[in-house]
C-alpha atoms as a PDB file:
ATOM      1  CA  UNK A   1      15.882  29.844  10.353  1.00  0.00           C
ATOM      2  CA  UNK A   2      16.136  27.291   6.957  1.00  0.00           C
ATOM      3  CA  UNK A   3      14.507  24.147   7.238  1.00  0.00           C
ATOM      4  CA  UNK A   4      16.301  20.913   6.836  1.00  0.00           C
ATOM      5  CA  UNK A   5      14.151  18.754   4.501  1.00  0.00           C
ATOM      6  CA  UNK A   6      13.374  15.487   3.226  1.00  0.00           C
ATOM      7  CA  UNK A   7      11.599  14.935   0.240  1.00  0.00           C
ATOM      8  CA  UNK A   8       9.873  11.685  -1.264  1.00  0.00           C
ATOM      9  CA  UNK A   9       8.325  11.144  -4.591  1.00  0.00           C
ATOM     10  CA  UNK A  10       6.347   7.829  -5.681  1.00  0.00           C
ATOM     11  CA  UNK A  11       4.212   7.009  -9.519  1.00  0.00           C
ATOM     12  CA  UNK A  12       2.105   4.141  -8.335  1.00  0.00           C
ATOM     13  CA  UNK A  13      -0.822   2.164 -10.339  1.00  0.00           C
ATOM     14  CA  UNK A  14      -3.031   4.938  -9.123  1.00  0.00           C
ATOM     15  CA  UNK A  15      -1.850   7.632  -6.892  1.00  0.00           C
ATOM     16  CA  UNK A  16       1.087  10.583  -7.516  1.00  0.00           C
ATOM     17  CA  UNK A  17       1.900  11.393  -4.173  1.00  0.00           C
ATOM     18  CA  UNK A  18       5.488  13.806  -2.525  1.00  0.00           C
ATOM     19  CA  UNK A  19       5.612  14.466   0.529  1.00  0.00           C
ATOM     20  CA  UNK A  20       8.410  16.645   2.901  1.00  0.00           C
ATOM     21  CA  UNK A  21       9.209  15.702   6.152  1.00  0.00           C
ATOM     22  CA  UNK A  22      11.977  18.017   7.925  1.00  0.00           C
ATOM     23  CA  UNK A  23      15.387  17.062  10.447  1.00  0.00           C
ATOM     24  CA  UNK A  24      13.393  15.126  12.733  1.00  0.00           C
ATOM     25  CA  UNK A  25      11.469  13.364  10.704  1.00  0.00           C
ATOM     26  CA  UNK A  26       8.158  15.041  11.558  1.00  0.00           C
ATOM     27  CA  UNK A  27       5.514  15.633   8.371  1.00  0.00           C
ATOM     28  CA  UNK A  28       5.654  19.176   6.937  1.00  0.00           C
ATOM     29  CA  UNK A  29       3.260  18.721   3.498  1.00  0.00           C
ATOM     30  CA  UNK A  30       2.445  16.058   1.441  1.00  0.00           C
ATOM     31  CA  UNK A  31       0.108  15.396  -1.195  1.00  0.00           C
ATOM     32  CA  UNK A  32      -1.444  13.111  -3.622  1.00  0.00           C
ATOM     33  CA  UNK A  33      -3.227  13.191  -6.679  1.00  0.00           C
ATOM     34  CA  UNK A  34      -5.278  10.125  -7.365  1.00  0.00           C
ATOM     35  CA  UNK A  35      -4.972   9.023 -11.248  1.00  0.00           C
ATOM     36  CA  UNK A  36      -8.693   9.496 -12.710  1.00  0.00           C
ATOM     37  CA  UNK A  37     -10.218   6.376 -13.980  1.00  0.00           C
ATOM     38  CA  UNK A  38     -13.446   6.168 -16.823  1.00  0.00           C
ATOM     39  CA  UNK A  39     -16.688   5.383 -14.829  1.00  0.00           C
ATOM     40  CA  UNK A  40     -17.018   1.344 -14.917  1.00  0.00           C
ATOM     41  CA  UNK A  41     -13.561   0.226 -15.751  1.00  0.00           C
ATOM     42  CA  UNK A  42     -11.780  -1.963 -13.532  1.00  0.00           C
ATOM     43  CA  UNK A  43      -8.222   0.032 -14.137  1.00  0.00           C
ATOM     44  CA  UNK A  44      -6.310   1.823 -16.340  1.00  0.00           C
ATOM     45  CA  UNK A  45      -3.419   1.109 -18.707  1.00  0.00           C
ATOM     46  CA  UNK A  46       0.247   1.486 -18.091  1.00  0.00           C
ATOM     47  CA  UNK A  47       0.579   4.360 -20.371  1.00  0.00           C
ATOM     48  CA  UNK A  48      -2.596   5.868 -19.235  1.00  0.00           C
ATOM     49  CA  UNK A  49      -0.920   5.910 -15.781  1.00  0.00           C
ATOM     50  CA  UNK A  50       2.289   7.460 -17.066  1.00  0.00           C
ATOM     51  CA  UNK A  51       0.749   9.716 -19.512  1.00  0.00           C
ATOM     52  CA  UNK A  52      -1.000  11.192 -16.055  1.00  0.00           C
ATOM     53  CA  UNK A  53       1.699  10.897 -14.192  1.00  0.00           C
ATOM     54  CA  UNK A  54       3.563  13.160 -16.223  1.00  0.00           C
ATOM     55  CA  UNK A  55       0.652  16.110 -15.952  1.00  0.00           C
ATOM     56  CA  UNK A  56       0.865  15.648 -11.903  1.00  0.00           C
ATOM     57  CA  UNK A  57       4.186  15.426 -10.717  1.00  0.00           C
ATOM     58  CA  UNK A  58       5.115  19.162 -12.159  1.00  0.00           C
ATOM     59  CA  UNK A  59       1.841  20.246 -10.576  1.00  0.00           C
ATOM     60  CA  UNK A  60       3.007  18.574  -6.842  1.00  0.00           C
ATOM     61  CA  UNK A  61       6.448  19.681  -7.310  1.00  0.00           C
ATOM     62  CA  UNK A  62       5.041  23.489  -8.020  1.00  0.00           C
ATOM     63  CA  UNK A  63       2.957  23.031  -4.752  1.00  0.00           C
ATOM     64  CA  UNK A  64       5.760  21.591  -2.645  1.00  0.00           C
ATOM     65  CA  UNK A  65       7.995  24.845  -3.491  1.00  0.00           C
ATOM     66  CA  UNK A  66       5.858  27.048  -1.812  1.00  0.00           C
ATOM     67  CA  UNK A  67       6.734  25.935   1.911  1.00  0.00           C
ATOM     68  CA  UNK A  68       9.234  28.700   2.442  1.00  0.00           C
ATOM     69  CA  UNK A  69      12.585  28.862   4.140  1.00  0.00           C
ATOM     70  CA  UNK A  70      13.685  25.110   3.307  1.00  0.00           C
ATOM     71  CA  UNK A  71      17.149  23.686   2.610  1.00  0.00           C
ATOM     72  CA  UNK A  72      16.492  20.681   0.762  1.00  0.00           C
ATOM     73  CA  UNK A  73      19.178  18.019   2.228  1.00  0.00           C
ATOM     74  CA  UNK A  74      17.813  14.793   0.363  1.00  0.00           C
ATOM     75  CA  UNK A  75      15.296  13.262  -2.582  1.00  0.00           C
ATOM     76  CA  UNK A  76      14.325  10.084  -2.467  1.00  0.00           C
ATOM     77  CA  UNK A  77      12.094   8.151  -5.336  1.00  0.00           C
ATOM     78  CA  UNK A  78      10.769   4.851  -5.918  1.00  0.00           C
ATOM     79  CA  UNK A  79      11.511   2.815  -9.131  1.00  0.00           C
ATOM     80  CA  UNK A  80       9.775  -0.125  -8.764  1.00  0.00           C
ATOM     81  CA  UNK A  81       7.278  -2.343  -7.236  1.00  0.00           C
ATOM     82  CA  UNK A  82       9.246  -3.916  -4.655  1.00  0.00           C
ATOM     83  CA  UNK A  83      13.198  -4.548  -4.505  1.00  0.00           C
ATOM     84  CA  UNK A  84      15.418  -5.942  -6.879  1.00  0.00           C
ATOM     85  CA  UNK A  85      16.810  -6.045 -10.499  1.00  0.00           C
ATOM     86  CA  UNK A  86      13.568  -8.373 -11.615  1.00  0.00           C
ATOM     87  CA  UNK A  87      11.335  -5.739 -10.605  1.00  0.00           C
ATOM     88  CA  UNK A  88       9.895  -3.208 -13.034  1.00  0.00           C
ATOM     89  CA  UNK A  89       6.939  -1.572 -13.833  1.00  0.00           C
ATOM     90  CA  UNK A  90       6.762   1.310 -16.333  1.00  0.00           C
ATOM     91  CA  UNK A  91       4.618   3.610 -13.849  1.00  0.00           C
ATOM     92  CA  UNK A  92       7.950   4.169 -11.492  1.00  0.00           C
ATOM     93  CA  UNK A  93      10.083   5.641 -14.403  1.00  0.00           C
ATOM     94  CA  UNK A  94       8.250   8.576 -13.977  1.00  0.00           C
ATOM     95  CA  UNK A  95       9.361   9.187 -10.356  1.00  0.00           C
ATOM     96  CA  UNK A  96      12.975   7.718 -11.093  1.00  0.00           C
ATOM     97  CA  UNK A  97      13.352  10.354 -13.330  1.00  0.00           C
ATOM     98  CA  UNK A  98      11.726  13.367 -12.429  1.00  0.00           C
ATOM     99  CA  UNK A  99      13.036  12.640  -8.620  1.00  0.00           C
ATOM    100  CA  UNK A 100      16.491  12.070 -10.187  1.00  0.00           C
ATOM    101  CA  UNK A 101      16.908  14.533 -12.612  1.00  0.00           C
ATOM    102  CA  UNK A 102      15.707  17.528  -9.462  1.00  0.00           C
ATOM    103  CA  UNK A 103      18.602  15.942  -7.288  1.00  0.00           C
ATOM    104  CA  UNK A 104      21.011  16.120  -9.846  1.00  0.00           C
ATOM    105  CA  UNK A 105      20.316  19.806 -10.888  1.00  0.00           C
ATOM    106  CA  UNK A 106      20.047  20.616  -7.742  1.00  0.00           C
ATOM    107  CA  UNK A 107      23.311  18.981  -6.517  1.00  0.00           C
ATOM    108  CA  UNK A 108      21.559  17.170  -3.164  1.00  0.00           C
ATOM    109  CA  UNK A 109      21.716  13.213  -2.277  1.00  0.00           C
ATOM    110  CA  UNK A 110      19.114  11.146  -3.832  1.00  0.00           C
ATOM    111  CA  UNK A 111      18.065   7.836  -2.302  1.00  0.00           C
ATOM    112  CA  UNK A 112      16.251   5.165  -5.122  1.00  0.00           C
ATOM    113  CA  UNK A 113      14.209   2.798  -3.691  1.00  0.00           C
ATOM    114  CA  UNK A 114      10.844   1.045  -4.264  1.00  0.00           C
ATOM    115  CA  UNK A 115       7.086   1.005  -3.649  1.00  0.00           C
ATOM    116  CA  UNK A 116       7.120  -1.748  -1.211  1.00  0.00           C
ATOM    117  CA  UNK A 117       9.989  -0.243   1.026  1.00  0.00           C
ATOM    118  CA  UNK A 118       8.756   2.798   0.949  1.00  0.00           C
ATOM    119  CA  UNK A 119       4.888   1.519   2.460  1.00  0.00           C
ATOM    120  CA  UNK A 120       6.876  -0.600   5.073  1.00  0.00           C
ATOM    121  CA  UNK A 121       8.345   2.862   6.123  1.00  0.00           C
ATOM    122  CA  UNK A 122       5.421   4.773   6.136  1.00  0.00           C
ATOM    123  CA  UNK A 123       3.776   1.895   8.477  1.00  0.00           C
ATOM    124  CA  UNK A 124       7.201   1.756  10.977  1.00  0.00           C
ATOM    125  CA  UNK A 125       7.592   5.917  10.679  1.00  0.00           C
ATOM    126  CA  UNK A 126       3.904   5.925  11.747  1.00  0.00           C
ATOM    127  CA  UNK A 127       3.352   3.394  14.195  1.00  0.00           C
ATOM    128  CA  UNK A 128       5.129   2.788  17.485  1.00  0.00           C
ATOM    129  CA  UNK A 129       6.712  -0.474  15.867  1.00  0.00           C
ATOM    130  CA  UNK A 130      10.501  -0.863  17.085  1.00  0.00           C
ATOM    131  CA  UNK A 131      11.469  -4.415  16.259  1.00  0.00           C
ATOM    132  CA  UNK A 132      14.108  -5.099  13.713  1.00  0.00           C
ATOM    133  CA  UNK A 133      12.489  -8.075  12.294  1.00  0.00           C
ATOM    134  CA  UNK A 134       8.918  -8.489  12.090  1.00  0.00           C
ATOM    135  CA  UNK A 135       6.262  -9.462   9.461  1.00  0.00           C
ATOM    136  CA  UNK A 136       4.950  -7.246   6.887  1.00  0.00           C
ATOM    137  CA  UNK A 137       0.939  -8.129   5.216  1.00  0.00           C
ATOM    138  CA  UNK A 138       1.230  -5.881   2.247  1.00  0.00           C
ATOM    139  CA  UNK A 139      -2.098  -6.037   1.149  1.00  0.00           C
ATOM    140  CA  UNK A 140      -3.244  -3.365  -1.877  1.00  0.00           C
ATOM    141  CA  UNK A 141      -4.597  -3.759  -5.223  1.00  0.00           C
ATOM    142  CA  UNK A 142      -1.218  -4.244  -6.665  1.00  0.00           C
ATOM    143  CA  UNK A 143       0.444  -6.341  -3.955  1.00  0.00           C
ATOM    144  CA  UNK A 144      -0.993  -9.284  -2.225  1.00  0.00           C
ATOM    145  CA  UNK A 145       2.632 -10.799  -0.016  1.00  0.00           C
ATOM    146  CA  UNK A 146       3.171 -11.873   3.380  1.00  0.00           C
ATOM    147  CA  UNK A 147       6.908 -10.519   4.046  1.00  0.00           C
ATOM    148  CA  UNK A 148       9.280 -11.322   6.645  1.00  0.00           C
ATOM    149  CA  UNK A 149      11.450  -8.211   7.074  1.00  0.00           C
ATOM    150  CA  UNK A 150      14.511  -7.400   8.737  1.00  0.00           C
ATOM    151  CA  UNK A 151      15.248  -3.754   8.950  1.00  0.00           C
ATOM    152  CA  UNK A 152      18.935  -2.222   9.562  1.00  0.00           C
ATOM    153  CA  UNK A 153      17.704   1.542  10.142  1.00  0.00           C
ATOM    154  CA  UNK A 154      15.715   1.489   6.779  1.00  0.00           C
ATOM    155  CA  UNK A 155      17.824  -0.753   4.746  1.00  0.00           C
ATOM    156  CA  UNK A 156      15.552  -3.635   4.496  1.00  0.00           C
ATOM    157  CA  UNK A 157      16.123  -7.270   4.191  1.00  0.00           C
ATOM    158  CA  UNK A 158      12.298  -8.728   2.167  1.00  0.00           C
ATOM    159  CA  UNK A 159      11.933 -12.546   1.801  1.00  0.00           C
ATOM    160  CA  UNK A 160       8.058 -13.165   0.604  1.00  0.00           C
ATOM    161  CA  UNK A 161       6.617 -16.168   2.392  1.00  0.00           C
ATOM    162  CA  UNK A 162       3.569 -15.973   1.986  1.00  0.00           C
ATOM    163  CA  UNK A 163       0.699 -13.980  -0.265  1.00  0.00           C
ATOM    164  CA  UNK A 164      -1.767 -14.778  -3.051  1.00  0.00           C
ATOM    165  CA  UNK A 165      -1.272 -17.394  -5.950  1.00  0.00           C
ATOM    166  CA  UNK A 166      -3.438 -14.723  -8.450  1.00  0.00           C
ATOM    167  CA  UNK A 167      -5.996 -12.153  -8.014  1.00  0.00           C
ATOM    168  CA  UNK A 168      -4.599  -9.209  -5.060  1.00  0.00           C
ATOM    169  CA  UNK A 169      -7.183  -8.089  -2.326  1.00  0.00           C
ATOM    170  CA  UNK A 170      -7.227  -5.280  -4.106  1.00  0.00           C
ATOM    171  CA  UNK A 171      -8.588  -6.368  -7.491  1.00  0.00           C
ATOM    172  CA  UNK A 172     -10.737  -8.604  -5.309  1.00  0.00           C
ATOM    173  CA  UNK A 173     -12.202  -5.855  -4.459  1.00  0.00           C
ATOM    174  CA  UNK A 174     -12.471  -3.783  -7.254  1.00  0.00           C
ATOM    175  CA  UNK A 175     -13.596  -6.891  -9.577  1.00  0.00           C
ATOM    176  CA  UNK A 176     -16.738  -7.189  -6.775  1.00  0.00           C
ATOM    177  CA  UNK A 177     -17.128  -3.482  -6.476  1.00  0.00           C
ATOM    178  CA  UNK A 178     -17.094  -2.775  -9.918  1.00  0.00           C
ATOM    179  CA  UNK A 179     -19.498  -5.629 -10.504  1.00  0.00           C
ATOM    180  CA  UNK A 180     -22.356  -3.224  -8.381  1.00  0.00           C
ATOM    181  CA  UNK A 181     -22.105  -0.424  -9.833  1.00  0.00           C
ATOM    182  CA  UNK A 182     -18.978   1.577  -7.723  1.00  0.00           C
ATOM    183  CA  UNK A 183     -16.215   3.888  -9.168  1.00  0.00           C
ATOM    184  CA  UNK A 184     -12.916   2.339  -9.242  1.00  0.00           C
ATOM    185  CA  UNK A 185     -11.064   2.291  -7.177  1.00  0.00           C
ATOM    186  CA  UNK A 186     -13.786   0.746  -5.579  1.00  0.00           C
ATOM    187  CA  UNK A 187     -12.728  -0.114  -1.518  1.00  0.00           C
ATOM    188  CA  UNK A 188     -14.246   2.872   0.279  1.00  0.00           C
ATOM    189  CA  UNK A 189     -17.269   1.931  -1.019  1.00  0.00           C
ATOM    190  CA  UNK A 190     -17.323  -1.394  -0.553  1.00  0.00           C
ATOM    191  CA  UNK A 191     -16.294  -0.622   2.967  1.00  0.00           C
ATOM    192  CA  UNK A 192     -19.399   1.811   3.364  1.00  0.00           C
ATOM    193  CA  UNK A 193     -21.629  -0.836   1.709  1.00  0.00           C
ATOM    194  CA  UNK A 194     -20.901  -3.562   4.143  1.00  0.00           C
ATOM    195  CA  UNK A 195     -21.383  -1.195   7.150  1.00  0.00           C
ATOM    196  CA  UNK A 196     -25.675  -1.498   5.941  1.00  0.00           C
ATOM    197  CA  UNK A 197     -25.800  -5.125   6.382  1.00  0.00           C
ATOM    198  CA  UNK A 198     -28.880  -6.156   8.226  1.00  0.00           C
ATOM    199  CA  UNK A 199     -28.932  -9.441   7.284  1.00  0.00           C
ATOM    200  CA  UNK A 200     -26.354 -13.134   7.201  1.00  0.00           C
ATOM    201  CA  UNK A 201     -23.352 -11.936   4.799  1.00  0.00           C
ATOM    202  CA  UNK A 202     -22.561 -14.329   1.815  1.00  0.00           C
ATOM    203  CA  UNK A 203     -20.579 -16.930   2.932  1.00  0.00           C
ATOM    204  CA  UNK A 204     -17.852 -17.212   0.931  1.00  0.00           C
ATOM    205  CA  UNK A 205     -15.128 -19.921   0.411  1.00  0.00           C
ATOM    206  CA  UNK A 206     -11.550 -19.870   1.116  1.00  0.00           C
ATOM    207  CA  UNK A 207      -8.914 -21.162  -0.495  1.00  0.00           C
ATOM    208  CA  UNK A 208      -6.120 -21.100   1.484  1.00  0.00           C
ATOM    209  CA  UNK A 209      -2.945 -23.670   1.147  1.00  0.00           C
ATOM    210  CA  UNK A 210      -0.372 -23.075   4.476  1.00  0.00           C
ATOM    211  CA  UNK A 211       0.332 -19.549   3.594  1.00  0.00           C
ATOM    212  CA  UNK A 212      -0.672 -19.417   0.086  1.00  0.00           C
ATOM    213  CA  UNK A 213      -4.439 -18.208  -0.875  1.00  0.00           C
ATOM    214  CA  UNK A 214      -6.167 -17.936  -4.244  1.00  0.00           C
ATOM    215  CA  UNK A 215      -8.947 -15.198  -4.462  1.00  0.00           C
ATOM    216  CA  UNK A 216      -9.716 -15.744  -8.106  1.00  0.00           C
ATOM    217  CA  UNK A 217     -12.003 -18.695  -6.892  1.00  0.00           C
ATOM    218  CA  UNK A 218     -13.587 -16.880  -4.290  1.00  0.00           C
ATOM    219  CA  UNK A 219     -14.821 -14.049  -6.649  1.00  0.00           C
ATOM    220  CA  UNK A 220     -16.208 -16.312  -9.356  1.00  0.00           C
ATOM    221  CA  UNK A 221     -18.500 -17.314  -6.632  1.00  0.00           C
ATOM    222  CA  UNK A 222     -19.157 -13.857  -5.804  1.00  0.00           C
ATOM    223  CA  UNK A 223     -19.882 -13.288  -9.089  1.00  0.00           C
ATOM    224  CA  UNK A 224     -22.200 -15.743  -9.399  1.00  0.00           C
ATOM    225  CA  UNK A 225     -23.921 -15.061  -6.211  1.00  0.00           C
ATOM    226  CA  UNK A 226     -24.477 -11.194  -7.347  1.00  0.00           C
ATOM    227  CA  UNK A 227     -26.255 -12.521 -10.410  1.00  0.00           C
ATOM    228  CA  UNK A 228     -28.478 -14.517  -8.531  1.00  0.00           C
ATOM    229  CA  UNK A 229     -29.401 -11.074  -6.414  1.00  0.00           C
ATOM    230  CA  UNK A 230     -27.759 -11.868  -3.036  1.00  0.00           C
ATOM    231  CA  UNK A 231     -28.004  -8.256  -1.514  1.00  0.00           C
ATOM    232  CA  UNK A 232     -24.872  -5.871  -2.247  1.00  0.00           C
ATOM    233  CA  UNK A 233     -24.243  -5.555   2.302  1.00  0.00           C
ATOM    234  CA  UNK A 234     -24.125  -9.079   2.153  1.00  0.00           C
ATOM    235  CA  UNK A 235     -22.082  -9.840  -0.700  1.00  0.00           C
ATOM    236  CA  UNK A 236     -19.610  -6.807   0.207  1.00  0.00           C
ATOM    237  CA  UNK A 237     -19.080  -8.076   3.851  1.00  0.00           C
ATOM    238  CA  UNK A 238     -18.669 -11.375   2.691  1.00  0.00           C
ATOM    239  CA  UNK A 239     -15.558 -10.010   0.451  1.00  0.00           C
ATOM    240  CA  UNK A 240     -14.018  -8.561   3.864  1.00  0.00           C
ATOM    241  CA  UNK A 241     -14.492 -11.854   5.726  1.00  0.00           C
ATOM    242  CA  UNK A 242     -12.816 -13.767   2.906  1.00  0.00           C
ATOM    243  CA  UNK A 243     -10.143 -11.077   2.786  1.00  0.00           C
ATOM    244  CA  UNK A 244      -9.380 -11.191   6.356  1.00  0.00           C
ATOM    245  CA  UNK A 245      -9.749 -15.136   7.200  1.00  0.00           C
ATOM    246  CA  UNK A 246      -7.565 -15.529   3.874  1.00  0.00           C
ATOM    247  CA  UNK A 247      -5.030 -13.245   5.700  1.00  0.00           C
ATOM    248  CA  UNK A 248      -4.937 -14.772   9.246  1.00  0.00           C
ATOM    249  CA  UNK A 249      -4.882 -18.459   8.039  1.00  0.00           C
ATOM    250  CA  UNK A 250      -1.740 -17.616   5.906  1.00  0.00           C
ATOM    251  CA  UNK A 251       0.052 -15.599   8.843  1.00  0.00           C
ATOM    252  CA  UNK A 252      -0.769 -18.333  11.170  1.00  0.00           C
ATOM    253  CA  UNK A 253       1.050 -21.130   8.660  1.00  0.00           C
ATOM    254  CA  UNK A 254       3.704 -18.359   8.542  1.00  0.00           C
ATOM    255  CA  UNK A 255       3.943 -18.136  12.454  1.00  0.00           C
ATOM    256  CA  UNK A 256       3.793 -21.849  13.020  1.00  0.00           C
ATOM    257  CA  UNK A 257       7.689 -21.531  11.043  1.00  0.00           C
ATOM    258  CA  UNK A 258       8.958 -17.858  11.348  1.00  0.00           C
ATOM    259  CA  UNK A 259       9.135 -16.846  15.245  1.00  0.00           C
ATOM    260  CA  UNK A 260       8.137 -13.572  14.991  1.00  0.00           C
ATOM    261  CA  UNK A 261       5.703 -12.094  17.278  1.00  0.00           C
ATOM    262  CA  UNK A 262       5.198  -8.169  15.313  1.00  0.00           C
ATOM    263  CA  UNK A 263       2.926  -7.595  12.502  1.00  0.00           C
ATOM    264  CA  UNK A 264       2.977  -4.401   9.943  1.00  0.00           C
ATOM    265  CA  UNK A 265      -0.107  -4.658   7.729  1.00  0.00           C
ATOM    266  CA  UNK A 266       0.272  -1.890   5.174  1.00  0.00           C
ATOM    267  CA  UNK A 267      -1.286  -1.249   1.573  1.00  0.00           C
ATOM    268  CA  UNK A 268      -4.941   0.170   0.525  1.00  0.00           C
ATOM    269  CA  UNK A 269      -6.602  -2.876   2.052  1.00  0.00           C
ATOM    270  CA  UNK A 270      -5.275  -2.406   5.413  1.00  0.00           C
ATOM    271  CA  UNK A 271      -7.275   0.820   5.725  1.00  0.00           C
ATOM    272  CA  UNK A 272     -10.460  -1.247   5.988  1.00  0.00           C
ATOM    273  CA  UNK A 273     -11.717  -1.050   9.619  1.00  0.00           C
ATOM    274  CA  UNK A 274     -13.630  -4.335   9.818  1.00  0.00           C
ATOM    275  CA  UNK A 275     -10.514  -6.245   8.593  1.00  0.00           C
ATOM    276  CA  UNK A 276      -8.478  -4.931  10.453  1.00  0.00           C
ATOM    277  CA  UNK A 277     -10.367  -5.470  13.351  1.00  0.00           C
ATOM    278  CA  UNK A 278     -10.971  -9.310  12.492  1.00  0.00           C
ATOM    279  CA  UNK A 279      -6.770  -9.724  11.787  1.00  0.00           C
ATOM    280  CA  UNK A 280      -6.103  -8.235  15.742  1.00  0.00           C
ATOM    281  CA  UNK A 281      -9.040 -10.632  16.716  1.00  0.00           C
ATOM    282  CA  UNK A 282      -8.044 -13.327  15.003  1.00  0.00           C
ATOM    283  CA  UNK A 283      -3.815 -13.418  15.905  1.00  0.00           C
ATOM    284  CA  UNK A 284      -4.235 -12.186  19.587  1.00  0.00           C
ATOM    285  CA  UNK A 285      -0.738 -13.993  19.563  1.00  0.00           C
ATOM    286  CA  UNK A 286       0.681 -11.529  17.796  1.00  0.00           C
ATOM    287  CA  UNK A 287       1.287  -7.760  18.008  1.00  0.00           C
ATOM    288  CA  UNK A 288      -0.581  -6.174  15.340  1.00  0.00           C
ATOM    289  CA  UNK A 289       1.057  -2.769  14.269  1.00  0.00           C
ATOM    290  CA  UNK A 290      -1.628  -0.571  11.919  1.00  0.00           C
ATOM    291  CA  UNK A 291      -0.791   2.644  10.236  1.00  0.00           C
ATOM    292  CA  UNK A 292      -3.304   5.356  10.145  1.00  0.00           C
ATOM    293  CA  UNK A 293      -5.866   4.676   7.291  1.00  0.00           C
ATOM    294  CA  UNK A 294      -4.519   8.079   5.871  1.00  0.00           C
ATOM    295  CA  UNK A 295      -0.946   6.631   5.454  1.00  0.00           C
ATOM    296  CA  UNK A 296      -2.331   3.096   4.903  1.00  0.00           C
ATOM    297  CA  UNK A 297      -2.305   3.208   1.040  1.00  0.00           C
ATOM    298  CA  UNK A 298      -0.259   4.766  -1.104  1.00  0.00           C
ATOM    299  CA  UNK A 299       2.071   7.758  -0.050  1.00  0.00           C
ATOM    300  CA  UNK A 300       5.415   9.111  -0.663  1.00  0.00           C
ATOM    301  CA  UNK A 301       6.149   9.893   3.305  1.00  0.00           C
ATOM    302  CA  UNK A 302       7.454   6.572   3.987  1.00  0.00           C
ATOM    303  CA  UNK A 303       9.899   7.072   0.427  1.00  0.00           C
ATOM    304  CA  UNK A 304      11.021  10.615   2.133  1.00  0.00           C
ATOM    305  CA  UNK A 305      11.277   8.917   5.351  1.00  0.00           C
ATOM    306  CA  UNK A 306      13.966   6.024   4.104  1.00  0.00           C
ATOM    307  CA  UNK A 307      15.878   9.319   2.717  1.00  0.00           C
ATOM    308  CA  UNK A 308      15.616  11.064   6.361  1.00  0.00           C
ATOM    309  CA  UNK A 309      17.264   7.364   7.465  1.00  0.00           C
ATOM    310  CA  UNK A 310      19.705   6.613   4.640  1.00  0.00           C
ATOM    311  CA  UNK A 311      21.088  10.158   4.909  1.00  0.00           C
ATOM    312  CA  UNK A 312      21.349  10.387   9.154  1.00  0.00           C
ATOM    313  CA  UNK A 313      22.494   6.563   8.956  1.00  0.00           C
ATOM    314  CA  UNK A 314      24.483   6.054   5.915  1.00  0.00           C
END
């Protein structure tokens, strides 16, 4: 019997991921090929990212053909960071084109969307989270927004009211890791790092404004204390705590207006265990909603998934 299937396709700052899922919605393969960074660098170019981009998506593609006995019904790409005309970022072309140009060949339904929408999906297709409106923390190297959300079976309504003023939680964390000596993308190990504390961690300042929060402050001072030789547990628990407090003092200015009681956090940062632990702690108020780390960061099963919806919902 053929396989109905779904397919997404996303080009982000530092991941080329696909991913099928089939008629009810369920996961059949996906993949993702991380984008390789030199040893010490805190990122890479735009055209470095395309330039890779361009040697991976071919290779996924070639990997996704060999599940057998598929019909493919609909592609679905991103094409920029979040939603809207305003929104571009050269990485995305590379999925807006490859993703289009298969559909069109091929004759199927393609769905365009963005990297935002599509890691909201991923979070709601893999979580038990049923509200129509809710807030979204998208919290990743690129993206650092508190979103109120109101979702009509995938088509979804963004209004950012809340999020950083400069550096993202990401580069935070990559600006810190970097700083001691991890590879880059540097989050897993800050994450391991902070699990050998055996001491106080560095206290380190917030600077939070209702629901706005600056973290280029906070990792001068980090900076500053690593120089000095506060130990690297310390300094990298003290980056989650600042993370997380940042997070929950926003989302409470946010709650004090928007009366919504359901929380999505999605992006990289959300796969960290200890913040997430201190943002359920911390807003017992509210119902948290946490992908699994796997589909925390960046993935195209949440871009397949808002194909699965715009095609069986119109």
């Amino acid at each position: 019997m053929t396989m109905t299937l779904f397919a997404g396709l996303d080009s982000s700052c530092y991941a080329t991921s696909m991913a099928l899922l089939n008629a009810r919605a369920e996961l059949i393969w996906e993949q993702r090929l991380p984008l390789k960074v030199k040893k010490g660098s805190r990122g890479l170019r735009q055209s470095e990212m395309v330039f890779q981009h361009l040697k991976n998506m071919p290779r996924l593609w070639e990997e996704a053909q060999k599940v057998s006995n598929y019909r493919l019904s609909t592609l679905a790409y991103t094409c920029s960071p979040r939603p809207g005309l305003d929104s571009y970022m050269p990485v995305f072309k590379v999925s807006e084109v490859f993703g289009k140009s298969i559909a069109l060949a091929a004759g199927i339904n393609y769905v365009q969307t963005s990297h935002q929408e599509g890691h909201i999906a991923a979070g709601v297709w893999s979580t038990n989270l049923k509200s129509n409106e809710f807030l979204a923390a998208h919290i990743s190297g690129g993206t650092t927004e508190i979103l109120l959300v109101k979702d009509n079976n995938g088509k979804y309504d963004i209004e950012i009211v809340g999020g950083t003023l400069d550096l993202n939680a990401g580069q935070f964390v990559d600006r810190i890791g970097v700083a001691m000596g991890m590879p880059f993308p540097s989050g897993r190990f800050l994450e391991e790092k902070a699990l050998e504390l055996s001491t106080e961690p560095l206290a380190t300042p917030l600077a939070v404004k209702d629901s706005w929060f600056s973290f280029s402050g906070p990792a001068t001072f980090v900076e500053r204390e690593l120089a000095k030789g506060v130990p690297f547990p310390a300094v990298a628990r003290g980056v989650e705590i600042c993370i997380a407090n940042s997070l929950v003092a926003a989302i409470k200015a946010v709650s004090r207006d928007v009366k919504v009681k359901d929380l999505l956090a999605i992006g990289g940062v959300a796969a960290n265990q200890f913040i997430r632990q201190e943002i359920v702690t911390k807003l017992r108020d509210m119902r948290v909603y946490f992908p699994p780390r796997e589909y925390a960061g960046d993935n195209a099963i949440g871009v397949a998934y808002l194909g699965y919806l715009r095609e069986n919902n119109g």
